[in-house]
C-alpha atoms as a PDB file:
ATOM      1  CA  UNK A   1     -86.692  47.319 -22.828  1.00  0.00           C
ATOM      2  CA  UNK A   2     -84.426  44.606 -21.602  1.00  0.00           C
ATOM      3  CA  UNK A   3     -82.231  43.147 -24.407  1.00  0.00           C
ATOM      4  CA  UNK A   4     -81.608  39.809 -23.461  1.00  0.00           C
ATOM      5  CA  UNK A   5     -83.504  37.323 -25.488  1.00  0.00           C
ATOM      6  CA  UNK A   6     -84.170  35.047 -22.531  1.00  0.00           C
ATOM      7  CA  UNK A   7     -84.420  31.513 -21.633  1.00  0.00           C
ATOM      8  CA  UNK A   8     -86.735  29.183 -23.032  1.00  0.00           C
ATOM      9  CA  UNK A   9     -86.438  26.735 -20.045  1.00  0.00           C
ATOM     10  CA  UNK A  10     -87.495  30.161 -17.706  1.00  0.00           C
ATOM     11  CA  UNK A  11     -90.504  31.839 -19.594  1.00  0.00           C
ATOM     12  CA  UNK A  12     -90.083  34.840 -17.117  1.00  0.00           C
ATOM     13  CA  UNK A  13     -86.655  35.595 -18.689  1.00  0.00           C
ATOM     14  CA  UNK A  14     -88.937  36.095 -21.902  1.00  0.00           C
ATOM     15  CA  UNK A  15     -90.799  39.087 -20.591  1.00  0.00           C
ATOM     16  CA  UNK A  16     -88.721  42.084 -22.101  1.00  0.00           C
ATOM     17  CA  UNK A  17     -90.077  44.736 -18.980  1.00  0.00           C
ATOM     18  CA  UNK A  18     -89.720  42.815 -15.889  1.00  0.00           C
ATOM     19  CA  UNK A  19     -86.845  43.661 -13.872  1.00  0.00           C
ATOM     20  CA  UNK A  20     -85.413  40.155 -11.767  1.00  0.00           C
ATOM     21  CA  UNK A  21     -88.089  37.957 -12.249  1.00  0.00           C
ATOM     22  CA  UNK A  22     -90.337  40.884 -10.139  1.00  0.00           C
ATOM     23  CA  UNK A  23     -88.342  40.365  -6.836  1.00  0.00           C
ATOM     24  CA  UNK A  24     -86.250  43.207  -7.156  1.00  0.00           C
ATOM     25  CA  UNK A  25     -86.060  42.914  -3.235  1.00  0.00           C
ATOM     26  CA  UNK A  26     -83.770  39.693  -3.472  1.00  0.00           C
ATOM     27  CA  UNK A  27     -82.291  40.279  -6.795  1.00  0.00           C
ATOM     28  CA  UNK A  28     -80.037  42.811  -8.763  1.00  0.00           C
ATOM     29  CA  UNK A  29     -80.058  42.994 -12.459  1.00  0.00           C
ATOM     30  CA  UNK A  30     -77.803  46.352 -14.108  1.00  0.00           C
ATOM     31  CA  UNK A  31     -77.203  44.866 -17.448  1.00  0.00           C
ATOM     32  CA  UNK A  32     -80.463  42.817 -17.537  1.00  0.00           C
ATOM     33  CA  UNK A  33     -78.482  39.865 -18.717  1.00  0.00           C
ATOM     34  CA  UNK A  34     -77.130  38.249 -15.367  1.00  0.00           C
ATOM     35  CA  UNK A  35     -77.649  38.780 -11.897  1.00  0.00           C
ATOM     36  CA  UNK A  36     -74.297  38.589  -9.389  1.00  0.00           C
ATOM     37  CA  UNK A  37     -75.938  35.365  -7.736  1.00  0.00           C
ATOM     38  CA  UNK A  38     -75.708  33.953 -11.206  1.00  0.00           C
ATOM     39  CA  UNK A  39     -72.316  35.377 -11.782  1.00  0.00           C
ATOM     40  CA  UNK A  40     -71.352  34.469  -8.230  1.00  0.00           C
ATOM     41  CA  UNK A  41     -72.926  30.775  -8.941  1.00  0.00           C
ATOM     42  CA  UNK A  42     -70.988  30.011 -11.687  1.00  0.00           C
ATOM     43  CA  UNK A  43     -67.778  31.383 -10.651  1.00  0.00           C
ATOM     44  CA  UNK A  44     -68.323  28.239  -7.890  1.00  0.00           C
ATOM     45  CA  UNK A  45     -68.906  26.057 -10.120  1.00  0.00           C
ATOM     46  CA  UNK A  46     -66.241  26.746 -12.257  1.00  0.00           C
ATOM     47  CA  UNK A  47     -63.709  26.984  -9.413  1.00  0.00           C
ATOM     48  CA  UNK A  48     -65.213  23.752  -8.301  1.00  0.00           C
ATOM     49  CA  UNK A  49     -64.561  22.200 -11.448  1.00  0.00           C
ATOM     50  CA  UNK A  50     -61.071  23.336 -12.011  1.00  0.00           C
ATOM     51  CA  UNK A  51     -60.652  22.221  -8.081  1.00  0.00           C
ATOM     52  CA  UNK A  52     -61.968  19.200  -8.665  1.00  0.00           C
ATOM     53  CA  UNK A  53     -60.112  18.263 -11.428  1.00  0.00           C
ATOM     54  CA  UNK A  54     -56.364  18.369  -9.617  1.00  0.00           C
ATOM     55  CA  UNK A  55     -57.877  16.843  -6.768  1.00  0.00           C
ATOM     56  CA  UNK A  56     -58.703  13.853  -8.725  1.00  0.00           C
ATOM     57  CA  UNK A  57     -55.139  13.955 -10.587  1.00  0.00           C
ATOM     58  CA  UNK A  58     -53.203  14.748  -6.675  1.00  0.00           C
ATOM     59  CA  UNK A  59     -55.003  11.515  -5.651  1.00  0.00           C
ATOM     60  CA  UNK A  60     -54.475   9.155  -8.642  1.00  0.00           C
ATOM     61  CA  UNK A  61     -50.784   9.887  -8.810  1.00  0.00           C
ATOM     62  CA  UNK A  62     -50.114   9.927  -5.349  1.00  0.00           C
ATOM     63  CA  UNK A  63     -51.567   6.712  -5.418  1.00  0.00           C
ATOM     64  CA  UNK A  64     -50.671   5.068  -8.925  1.00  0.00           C
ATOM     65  CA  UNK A  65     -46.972   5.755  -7.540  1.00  0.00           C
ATOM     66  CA  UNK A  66     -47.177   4.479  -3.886  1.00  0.00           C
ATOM     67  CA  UNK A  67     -48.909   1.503  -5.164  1.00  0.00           C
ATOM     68  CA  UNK A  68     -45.741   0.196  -7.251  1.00  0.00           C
ATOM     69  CA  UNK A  69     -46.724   2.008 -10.870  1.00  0.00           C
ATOM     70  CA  UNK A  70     -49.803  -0.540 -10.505  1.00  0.00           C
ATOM     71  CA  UNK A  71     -53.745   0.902 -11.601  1.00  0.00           C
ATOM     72  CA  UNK A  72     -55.965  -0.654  -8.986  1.00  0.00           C
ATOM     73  CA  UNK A  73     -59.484   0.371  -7.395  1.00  0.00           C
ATOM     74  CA  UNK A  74     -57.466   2.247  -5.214  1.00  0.00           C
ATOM     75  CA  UNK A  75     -56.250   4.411  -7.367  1.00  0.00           C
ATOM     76  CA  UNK A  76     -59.872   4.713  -8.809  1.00  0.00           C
ATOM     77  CA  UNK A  77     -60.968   5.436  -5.015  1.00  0.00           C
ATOM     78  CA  UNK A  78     -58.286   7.869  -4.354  1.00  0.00           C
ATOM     79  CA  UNK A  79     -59.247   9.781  -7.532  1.00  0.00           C
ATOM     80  CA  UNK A  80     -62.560  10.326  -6.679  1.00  0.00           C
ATOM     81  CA  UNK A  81     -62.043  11.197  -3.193  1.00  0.00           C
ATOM     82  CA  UNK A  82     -59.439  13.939  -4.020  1.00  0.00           C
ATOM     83  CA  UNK A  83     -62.086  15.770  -7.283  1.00  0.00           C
ATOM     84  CA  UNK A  84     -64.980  15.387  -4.220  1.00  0.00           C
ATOM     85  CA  UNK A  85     -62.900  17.246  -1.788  1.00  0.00           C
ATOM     86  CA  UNK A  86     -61.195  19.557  -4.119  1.00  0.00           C
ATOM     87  CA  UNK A  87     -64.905  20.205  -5.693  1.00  0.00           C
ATOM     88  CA  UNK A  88     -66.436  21.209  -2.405  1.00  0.00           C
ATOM     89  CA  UNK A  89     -63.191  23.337  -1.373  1.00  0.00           C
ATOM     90  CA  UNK A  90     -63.574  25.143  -5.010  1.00  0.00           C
ATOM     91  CA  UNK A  91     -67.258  25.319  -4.915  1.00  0.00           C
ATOM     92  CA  UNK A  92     -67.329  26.963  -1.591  1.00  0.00           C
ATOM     93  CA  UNK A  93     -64.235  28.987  -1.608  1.00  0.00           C
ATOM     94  CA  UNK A  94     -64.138  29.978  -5.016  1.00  0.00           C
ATOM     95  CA  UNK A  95     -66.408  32.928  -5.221  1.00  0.00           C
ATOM     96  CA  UNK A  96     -64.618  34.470  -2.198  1.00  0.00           C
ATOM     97  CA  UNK A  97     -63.462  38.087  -2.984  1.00  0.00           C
ATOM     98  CA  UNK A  98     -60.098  38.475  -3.197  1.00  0.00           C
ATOM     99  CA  UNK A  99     -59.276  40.250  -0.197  1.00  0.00           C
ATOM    100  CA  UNK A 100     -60.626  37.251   1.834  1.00  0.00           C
ATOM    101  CA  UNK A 101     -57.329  35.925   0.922  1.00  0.00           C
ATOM    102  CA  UNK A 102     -55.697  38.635   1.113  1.00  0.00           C
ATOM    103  CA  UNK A 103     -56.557  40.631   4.171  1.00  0.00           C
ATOM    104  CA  UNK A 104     -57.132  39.703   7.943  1.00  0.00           C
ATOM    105  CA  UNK A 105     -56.764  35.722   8.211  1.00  0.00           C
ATOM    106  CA  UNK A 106     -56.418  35.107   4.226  1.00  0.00           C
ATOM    107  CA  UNK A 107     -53.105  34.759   3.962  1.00  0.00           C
ATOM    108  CA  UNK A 108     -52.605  32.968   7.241  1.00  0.00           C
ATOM    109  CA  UNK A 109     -55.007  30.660   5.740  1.00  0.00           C
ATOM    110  CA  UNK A 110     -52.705  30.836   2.434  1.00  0.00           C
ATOM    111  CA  UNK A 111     -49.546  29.840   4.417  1.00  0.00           C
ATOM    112  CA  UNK A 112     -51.110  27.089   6.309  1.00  0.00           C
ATOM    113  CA  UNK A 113     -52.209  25.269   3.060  1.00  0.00           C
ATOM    114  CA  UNK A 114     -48.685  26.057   1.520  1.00  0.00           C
ATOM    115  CA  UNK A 115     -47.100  24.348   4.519  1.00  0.00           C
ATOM    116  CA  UNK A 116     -49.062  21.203   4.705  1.00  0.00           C
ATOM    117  CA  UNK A 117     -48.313  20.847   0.460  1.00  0.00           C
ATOM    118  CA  UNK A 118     -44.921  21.923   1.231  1.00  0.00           C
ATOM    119  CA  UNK A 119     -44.421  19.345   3.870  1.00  0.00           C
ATOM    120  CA  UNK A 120     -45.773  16.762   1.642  1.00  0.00           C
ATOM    121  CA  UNK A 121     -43.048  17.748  -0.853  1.00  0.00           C
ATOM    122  CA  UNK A 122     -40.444  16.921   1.536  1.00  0.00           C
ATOM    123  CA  UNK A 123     -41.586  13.385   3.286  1.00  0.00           C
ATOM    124  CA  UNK A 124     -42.291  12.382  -0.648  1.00  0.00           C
ATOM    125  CA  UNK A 125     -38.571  13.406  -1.552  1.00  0.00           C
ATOM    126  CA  UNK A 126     -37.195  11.540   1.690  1.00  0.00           C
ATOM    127  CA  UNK A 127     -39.534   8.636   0.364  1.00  0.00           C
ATOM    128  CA  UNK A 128     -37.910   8.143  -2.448  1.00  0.00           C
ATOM    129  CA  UNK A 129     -40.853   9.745  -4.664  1.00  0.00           C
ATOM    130  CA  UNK A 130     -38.911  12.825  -6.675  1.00  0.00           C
ATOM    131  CA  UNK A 131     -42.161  13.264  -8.667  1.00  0.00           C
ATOM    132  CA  UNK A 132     -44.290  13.743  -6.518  1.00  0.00           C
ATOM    133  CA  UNK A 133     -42.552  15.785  -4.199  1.00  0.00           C
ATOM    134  CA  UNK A 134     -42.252  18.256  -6.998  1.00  0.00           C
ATOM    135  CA  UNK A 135     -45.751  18.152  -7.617  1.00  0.00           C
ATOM    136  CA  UNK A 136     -46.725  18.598  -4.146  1.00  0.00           C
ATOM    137  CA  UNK A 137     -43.783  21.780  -4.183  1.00  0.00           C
ATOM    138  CA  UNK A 138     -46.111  23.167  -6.852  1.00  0.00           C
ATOM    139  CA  UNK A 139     -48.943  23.112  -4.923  1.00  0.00           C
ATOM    140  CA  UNK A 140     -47.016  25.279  -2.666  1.00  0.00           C
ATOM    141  CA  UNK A 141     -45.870  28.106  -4.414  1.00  0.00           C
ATOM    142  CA  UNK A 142     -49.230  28.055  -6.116  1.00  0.00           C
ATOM    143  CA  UNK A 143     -51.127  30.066  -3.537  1.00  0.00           C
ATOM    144  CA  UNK A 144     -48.729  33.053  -3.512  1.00  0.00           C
ATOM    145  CA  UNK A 145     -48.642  33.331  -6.963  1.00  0.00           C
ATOM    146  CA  UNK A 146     -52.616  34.240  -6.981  1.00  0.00           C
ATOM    147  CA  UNK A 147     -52.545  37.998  -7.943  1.00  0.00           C
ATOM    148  CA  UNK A 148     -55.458  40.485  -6.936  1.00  0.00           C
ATOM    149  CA  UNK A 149     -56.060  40.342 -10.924  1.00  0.00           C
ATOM    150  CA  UNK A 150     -56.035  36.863 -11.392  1.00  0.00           C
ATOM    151  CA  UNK A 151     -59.038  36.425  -8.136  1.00  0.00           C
ATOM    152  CA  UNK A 152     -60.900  39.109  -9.428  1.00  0.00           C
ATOM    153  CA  UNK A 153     -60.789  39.026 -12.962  1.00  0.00           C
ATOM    154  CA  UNK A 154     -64.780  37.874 -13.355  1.00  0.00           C
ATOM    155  CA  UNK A 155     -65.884  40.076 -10.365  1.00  0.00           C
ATOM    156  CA  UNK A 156     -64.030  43.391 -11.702  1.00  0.00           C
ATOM    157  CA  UNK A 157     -64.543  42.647 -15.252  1.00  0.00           C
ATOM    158  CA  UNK A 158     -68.156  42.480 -15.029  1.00  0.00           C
ATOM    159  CA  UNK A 159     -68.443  45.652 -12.745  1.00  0.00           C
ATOM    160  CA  UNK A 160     -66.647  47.632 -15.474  1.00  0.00           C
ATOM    161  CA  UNK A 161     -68.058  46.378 -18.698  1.00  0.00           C
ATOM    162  CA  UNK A 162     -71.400  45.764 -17.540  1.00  0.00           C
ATOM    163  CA  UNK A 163     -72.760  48.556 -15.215  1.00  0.00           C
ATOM    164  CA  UNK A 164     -73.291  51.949 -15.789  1.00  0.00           C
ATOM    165  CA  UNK A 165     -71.942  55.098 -13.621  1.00  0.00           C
ATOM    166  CA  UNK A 166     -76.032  54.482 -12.046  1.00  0.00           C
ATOM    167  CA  UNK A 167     -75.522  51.039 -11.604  1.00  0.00           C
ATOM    168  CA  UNK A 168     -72.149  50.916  -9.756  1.00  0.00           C
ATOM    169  CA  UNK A 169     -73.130  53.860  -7.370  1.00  0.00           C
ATOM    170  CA  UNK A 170     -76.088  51.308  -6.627  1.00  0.00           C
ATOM    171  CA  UNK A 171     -73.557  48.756  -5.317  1.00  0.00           C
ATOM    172  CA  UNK A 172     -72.160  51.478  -2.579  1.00  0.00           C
ATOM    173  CA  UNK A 173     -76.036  52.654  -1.785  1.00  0.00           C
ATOM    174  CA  UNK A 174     -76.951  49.246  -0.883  1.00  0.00           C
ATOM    175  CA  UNK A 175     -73.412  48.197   0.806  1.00  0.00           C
ATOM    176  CA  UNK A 176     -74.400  51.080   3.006  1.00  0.00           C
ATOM    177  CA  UNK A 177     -77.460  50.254   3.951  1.00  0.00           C
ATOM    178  CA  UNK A 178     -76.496  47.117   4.502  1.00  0.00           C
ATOM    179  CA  UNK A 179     -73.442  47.806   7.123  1.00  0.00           C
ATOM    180  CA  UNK A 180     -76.208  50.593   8.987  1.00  0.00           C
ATOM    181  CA  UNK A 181     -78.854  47.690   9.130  1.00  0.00           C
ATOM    182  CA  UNK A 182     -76.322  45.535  11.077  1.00  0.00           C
ATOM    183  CA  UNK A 183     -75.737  48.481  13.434  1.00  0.00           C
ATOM    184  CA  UNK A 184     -78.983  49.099  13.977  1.00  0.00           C
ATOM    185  CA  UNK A 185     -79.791  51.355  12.178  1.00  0.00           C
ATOM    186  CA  UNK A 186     -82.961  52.801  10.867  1.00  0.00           C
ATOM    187  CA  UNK A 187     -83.252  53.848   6.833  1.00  0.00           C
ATOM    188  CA  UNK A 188     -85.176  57.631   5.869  1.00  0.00           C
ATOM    189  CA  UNK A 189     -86.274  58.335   3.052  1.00  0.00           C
ATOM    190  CA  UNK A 190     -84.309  61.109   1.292  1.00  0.00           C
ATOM    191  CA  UNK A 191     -84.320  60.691  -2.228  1.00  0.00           C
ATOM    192  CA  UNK A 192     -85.285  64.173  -4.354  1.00  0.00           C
ATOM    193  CA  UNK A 193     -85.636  64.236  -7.628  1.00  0.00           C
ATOM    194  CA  UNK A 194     -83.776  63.236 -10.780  1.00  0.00           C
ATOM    195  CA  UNK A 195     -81.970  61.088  -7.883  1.00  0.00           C
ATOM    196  CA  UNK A 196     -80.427  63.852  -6.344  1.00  0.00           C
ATOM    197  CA  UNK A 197     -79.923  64.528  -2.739  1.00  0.00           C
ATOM    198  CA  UNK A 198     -78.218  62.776  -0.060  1.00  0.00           C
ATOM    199  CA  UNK A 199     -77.276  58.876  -1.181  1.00  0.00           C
ATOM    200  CA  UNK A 200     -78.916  57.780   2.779  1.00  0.00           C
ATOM    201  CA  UNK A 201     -79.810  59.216   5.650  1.00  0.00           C
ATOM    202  CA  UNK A 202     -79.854  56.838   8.828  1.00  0.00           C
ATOM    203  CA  UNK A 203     -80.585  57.070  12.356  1.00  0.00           C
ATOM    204  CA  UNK A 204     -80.766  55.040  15.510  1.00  0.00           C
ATOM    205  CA  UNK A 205     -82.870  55.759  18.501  1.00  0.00           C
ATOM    206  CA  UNK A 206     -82.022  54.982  22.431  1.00  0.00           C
ATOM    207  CA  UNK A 207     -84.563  52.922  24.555  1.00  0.00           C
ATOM    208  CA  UNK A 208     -86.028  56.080  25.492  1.00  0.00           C
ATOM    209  CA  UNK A 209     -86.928  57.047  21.961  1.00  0.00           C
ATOM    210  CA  UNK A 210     -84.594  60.170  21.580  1.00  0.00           C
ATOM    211  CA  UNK A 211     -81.684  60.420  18.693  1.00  0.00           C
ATOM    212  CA  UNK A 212     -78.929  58.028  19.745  1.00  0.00           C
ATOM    213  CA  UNK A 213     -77.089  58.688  16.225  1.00  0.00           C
ATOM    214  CA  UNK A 214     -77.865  61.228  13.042  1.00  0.00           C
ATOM    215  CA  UNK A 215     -76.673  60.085   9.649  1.00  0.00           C
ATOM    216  CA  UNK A 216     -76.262  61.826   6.176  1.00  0.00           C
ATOM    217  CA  UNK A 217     -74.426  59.006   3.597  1.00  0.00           C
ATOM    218  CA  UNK A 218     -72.939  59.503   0.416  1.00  0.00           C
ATOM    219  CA  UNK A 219     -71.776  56.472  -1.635  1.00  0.00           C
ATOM    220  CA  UNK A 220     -69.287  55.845  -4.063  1.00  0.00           C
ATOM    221  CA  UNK A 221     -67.773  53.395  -6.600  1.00  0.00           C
ATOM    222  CA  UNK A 222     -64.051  53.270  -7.312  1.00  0.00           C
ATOM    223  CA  UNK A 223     -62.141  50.757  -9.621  1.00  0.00           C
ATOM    224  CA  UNK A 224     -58.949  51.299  -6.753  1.00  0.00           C
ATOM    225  CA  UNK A 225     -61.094  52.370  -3.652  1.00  0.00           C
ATOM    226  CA  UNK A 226     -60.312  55.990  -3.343  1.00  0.00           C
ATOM    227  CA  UNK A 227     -63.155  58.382  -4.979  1.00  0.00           C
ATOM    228  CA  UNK A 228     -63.804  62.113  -4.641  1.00  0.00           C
ATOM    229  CA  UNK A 229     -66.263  64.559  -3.974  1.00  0.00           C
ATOM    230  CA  UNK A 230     -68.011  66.213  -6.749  1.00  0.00           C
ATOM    231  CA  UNK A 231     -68.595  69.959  -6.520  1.00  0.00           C
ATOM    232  CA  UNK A 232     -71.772  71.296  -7.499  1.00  0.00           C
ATOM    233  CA  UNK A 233     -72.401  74.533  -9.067  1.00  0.00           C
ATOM    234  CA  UNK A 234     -74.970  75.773  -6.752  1.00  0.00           C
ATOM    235  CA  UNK A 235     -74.517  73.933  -3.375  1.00  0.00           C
ATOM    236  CA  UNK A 236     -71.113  73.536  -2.819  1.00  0.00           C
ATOM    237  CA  UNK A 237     -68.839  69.918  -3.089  1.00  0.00           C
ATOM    238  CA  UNK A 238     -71.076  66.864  -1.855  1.00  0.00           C
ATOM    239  CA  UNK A 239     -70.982  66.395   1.946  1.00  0.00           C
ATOM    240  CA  UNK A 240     -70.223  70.003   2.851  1.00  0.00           C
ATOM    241  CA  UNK A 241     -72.130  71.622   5.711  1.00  0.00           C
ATOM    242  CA  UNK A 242     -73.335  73.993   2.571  1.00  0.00           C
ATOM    243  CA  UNK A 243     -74.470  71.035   0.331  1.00  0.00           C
ATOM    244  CA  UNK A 244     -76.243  69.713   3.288  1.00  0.00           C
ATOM    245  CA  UNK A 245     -78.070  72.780   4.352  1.00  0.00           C
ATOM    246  CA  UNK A 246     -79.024  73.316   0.883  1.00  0.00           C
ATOM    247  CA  UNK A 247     -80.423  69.430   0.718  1.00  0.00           C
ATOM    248  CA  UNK A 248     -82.124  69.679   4.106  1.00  0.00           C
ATOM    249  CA  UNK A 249     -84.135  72.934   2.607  1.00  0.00           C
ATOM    250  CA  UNK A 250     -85.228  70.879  -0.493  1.00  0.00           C
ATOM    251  CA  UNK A 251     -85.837  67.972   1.863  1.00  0.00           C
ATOM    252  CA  UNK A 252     -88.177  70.135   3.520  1.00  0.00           C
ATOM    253  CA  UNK A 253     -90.056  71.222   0.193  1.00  0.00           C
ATOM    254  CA  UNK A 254     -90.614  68.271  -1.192  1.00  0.00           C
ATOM    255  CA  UNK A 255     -94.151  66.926  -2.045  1.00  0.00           C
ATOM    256  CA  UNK A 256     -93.085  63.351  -0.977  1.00  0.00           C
ATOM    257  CA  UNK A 257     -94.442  63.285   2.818  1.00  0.00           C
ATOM    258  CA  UNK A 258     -91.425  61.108   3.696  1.00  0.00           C
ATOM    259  CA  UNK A 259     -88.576  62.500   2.090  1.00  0.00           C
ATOM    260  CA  UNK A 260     -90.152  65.875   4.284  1.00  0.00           C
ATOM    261  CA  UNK A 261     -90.385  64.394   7.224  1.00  0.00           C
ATOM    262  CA  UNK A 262     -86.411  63.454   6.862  1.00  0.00           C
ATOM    263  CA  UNK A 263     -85.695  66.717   6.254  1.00  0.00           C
ATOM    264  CA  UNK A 264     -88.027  68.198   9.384  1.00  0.00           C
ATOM    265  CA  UNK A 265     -85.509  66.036  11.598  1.00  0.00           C
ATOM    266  CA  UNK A 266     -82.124  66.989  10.000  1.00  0.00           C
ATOM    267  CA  UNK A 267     -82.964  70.243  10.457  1.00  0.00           C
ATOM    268  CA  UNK A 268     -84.160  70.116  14.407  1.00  0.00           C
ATOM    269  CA  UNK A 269     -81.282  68.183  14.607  1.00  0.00           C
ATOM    270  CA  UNK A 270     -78.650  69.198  12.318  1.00  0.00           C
ATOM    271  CA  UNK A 271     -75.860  69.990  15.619  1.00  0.00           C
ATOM    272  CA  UNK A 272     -76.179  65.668  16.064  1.00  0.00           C
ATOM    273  CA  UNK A 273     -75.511  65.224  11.723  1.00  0.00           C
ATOM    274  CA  UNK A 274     -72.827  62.764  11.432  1.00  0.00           C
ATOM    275  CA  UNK A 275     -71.362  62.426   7.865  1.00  0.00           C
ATOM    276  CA  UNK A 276     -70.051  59.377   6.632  1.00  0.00           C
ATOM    277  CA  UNK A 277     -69.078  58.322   2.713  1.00  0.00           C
ATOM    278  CA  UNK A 278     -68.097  54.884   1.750  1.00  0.00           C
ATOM    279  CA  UNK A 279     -65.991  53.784  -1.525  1.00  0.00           C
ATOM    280  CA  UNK A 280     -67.211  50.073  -2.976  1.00  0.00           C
ATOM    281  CA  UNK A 281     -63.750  48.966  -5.314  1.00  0.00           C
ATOM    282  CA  UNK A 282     -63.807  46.741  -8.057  1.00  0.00           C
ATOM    283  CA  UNK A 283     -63.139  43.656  -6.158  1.00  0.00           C
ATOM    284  CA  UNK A 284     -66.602  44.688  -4.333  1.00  0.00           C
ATOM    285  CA  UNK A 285     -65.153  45.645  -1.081  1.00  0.00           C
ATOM    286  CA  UNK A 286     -66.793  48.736   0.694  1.00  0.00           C
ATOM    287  CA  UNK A 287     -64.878  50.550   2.789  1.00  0.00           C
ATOM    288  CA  UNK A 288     -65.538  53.829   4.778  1.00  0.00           C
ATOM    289  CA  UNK A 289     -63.206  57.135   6.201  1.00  0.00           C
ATOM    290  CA  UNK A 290     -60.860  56.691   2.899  1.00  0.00           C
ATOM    291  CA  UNK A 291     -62.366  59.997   1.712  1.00  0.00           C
ATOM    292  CA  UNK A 292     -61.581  63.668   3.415  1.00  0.00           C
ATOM    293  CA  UNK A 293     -64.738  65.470   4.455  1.00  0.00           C
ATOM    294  CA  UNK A 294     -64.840  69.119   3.407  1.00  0.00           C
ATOM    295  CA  UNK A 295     -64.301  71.121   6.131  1.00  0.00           C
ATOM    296  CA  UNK A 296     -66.257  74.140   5.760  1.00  0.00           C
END
C-alpha cells in the first residue's frame, strides 16, 4: 500500500494501490512519493529561481552604476531582463546531469561562459567600475568551482535514500532498453521467475529476416559506476557461458509461451550470443564495457 497521503488538488494521488496515476508506461514511481519528472521539474524550477534571481541583481547593478548611482526605469528594465534570461537559462539547464558539464562539450561550454564574465571583469575595471568588475570576476570562477557533489546532490541523494536495491537495478533495465531501442533493436521476453534470469535479451534482424545481432543484457546500479558480477551457487557468476546455458534451459521450460520462445532462439543460436552489461551511477549516467566478462 502506497504511503503517501496524497494530494487533495489530484484525487488520483488519494488512491493508496495505483502505481503513477495508472500510466506506468510514461511514469516511474520507486518510493511512491515522487516521480523523477517531478523531481526533475522542480530541480528547474528551483535552478530557475536561483538563476533568475542574480540575473535580476547582474542587471540592476550593472545598470544603477553606469547610470551615475541614479534608480531609473532603466534600471527597473535591466532587472527584469537579466531574472527573464537567467530564469530560462536555469530552468532549462538546471536539471542537466552533471556530466553534461563535465564531459564531451560541458566544460568547453563552462570556459566559454567564464570568458565572456571574465572579459566583462576587465573592460568594467578599465572603465573605471572596480565593483563591478569584481562581481563580474565572480561570475567567472563560479563555474569551475561546481563540484560533481554540488550538481548532483538532489539527483544522487534521492537515488540512495529513496530506492531500493529493486528499484535502482530498474533504472539500468530501462537505460538498456532504451540505448537497444535507438539501435534498433528488438526487446524478448526473458523474465523467469522471482525476477530471475537474464536482465534483457535483444535482437535485431537484417532486411532478409535472419539474425543481424544476438543479445543477452545484464544491468547494474553503482553509486561510482563500476559494479560486479554476482556468483550464484548453482549456475556460475552472472554472464558466464555457464550461467547462460543454465538460463537458456529454464528459458526453455518455462510455462510463459514468450519467455520460451526466447529461449528456443538463444539456444539455435547461442554461437551469435553477444553479452553486454551496463552500470547506471548515481549521477544517472549509464555506461557499458566498464565491467570484465567472465571468461569461461
Amino acid at each position: 500500500m502506497d504511503s503517501f497521503e496524497g494530494n487533495s488538488s489530484d484525487p488520483a494521488s488519494l488512491h493508496k494501490y495505483a502505481y503513477c496515476w495508472d500510466n506506468p508506461a510514461s511514469n516511474y514511481d520507486p518510493s511512491g512519493h515522487l516521480t523523477l519528472g517531478e523531481i526533475s521539474t522542480s530541480t528547474a524550477i528551483g535552478s530557475g529561481l536561483s538563476w533568475g534571481f542574480f540575473g535580476a541583481l547582474s542587471g540592476a547593478v550593472t545598470t544603477y552604476r553606469h547610470n551615475g548611482n541614479q534608480l531609473g526605469w532603466n534600471v527597473a528594465g535591466n532587472a527584469a531582463i537579466g531574472g527573464a534570461v537567467g530564469f530560462a537559462g536555469g530552468f532549462f539547464l538546471g536539471p542537466l546531469p552533471p556530466t553534461a558539464w563535465t564531459t564531451g562539450g560541458g566544460p568547453w561550454m563552462l570556459a566559454l561562459l567564464s570568458g565572456i564574465a571574465a572579459n566583462g571583469a576587465v573592460q568594467e575595471y578599465q572603465a573605471g567600475y572596480a565593483d563591478l568588475a569584481v562581481l563580474d570576476a565572480a561570475f567567472a570562477v563560479a563555474p569551475f568551482m561546481l563540484t560533481y557533489r554540488e550538481l548532483s546532490i538532489k539527483f544522487e541523494g534521492y537515488i540512495e535514500s529513496t530506492l531500493t536495491a529493486a528499484g535502482k537495478g530498474v533504472i539500468g533495465e530501462e537505460a538498456a532498453a532504451k540505448a537497444f531501442a535507438r539501435a534498433g533493436y528488438e526487446s524478448l521476453k526473458c523474465r523467469l521467475s522471482s525476477n530471475n534470469g537474464p536482465d534483457g535479451v535483444f535482437v535485431k534482424y537484417n532486411a532478409d529476416g535472419t539474425i543481424s545481432d544476438l543479445v543477452v543484457a545484464e544491468s547494474k546500479y553503482a553509486a561510482n559506476g563500476y559494479a560486479r558480477l554476482s556468483t550464484t551457487k548453482t549456475m556460475g557468476q552472472q554472464m558466464s557461458w555457464e550461467w547462460i546455458d543454465a538460463n537458456i534451459n529454464l528459458m526453455r521450460m518455462s510455462a510463459d509461451p514468450e519467455v520460451a520462445q526466447t529461449g528456443d532462439l538463444l539456444f539455435l543460436n547461442r554461437d551469435v550470443i553477444a553479452r553486454k552489461v551496463n552500470v547506471v551511477d548515481q549521477w544517472g549516467v549509464n555506461r557499458w564495457n566498464t565491467v570484465t566478462l567472465p571468461q569461461d
